[in-house]
Protein backbone atom coordinates (compact mmCIF):
# COMPACT_ATOMS: atom_id res chain seq x y z
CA UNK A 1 9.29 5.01 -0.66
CA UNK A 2 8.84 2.27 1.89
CA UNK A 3 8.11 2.44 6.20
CA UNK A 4 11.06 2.72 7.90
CA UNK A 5 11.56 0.56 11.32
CA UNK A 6 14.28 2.07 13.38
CA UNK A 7 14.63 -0.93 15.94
CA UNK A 8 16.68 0.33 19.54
CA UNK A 9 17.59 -1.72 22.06
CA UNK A 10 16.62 -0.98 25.86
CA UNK A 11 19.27 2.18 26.21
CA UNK A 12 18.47 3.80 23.23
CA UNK A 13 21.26 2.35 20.85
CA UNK A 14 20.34 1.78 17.06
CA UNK A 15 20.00 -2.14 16.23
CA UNK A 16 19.21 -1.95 13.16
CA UNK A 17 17.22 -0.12 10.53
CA UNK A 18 14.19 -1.79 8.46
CA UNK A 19 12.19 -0.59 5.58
CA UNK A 20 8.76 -1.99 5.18
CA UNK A 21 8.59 -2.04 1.17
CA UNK A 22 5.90 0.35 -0.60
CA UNK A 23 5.18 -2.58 -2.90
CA UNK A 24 4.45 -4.72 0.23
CA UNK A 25 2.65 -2.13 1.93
CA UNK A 26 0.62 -2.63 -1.20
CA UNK A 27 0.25 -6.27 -1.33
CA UNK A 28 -1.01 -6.37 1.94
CA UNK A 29 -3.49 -3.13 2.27
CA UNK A 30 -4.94 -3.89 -1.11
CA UNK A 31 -4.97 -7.43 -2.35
CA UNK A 32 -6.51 -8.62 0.89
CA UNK A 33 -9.17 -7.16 3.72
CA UNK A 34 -8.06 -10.01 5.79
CA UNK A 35 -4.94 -7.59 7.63
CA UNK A 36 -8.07 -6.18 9.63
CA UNK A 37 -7.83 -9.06 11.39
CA UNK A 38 -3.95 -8.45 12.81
CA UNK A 39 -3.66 -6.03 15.23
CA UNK A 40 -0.39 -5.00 14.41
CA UNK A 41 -1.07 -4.98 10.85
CA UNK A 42 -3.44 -2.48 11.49
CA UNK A 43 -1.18 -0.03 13.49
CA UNK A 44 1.08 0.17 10.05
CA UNK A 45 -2.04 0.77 7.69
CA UNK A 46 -1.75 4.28 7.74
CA UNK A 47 1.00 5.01 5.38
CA UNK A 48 2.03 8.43 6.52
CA UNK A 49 1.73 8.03 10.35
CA UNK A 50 5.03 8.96 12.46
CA UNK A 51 6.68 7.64 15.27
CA UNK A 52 4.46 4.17 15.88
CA UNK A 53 6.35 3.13 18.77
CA UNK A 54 6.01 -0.92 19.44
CA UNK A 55 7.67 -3.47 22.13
CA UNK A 56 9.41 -6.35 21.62
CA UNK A 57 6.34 -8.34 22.44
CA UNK A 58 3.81 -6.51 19.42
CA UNK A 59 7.43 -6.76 16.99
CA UNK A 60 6.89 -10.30 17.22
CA UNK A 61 2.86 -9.79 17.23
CA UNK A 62 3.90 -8.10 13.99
CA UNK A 63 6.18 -10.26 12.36
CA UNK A 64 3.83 -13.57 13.18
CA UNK A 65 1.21 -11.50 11.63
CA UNK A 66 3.22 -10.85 8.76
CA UNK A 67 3.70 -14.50 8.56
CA UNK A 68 0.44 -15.42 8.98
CA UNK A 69 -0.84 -12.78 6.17
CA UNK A 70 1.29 -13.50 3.73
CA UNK A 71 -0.54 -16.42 3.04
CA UNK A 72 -3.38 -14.63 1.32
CA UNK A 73 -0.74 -12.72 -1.22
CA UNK A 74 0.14 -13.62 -4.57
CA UNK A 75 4.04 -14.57 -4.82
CA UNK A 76 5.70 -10.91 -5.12
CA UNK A 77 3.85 -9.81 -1.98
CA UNK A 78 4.69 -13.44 -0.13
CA UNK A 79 8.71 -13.30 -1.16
CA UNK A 80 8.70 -9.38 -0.08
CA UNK A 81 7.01 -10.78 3.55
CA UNK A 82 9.27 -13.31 3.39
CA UNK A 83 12.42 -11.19 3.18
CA UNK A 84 11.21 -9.09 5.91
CA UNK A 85 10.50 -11.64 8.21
């Protein structure tokens, strides 16, 4: 089971719904020690937390770091990144 990302807009409405895969999750927090270098990375690390609330601004802090980290992972973990992104 993956991270869910409810994204809202200003009043509240659903945009859309993400899932951050578990297989990702994995790629990232265990292939590589490098994602203690992304903030925002760091915030999703801890599989089980609830309600991580983030801005606009630290979504695209997280998907640049996403970008940026998925140059360390081997080619499952880059295409899941990818398809995120």
């Amino acid at each position: 089971m993956g991270l869910d990302m409810l994204l809202y807009d200003q009043e509240g409405g659903l945009i859309k719904v993400l899932e951050i895969p578990a297989e990702l999750h994995r790629h990232i927090f265990g292939e590589t020690e490098v994602w203690n270098s992304y903030p925002e990375l760091r915030k999703i690390r801890d599989y089980y937390k609830t309600n991580l609330y983030l801005g606009s601004a630290e979504i695209n802090r997280l998907q640049s770091d996403l970008e940026q980290i998925s140059l360390f992972l081997n080619s499952g973990g880059k295409e899941l990144a990818r398809q995120l992104i």
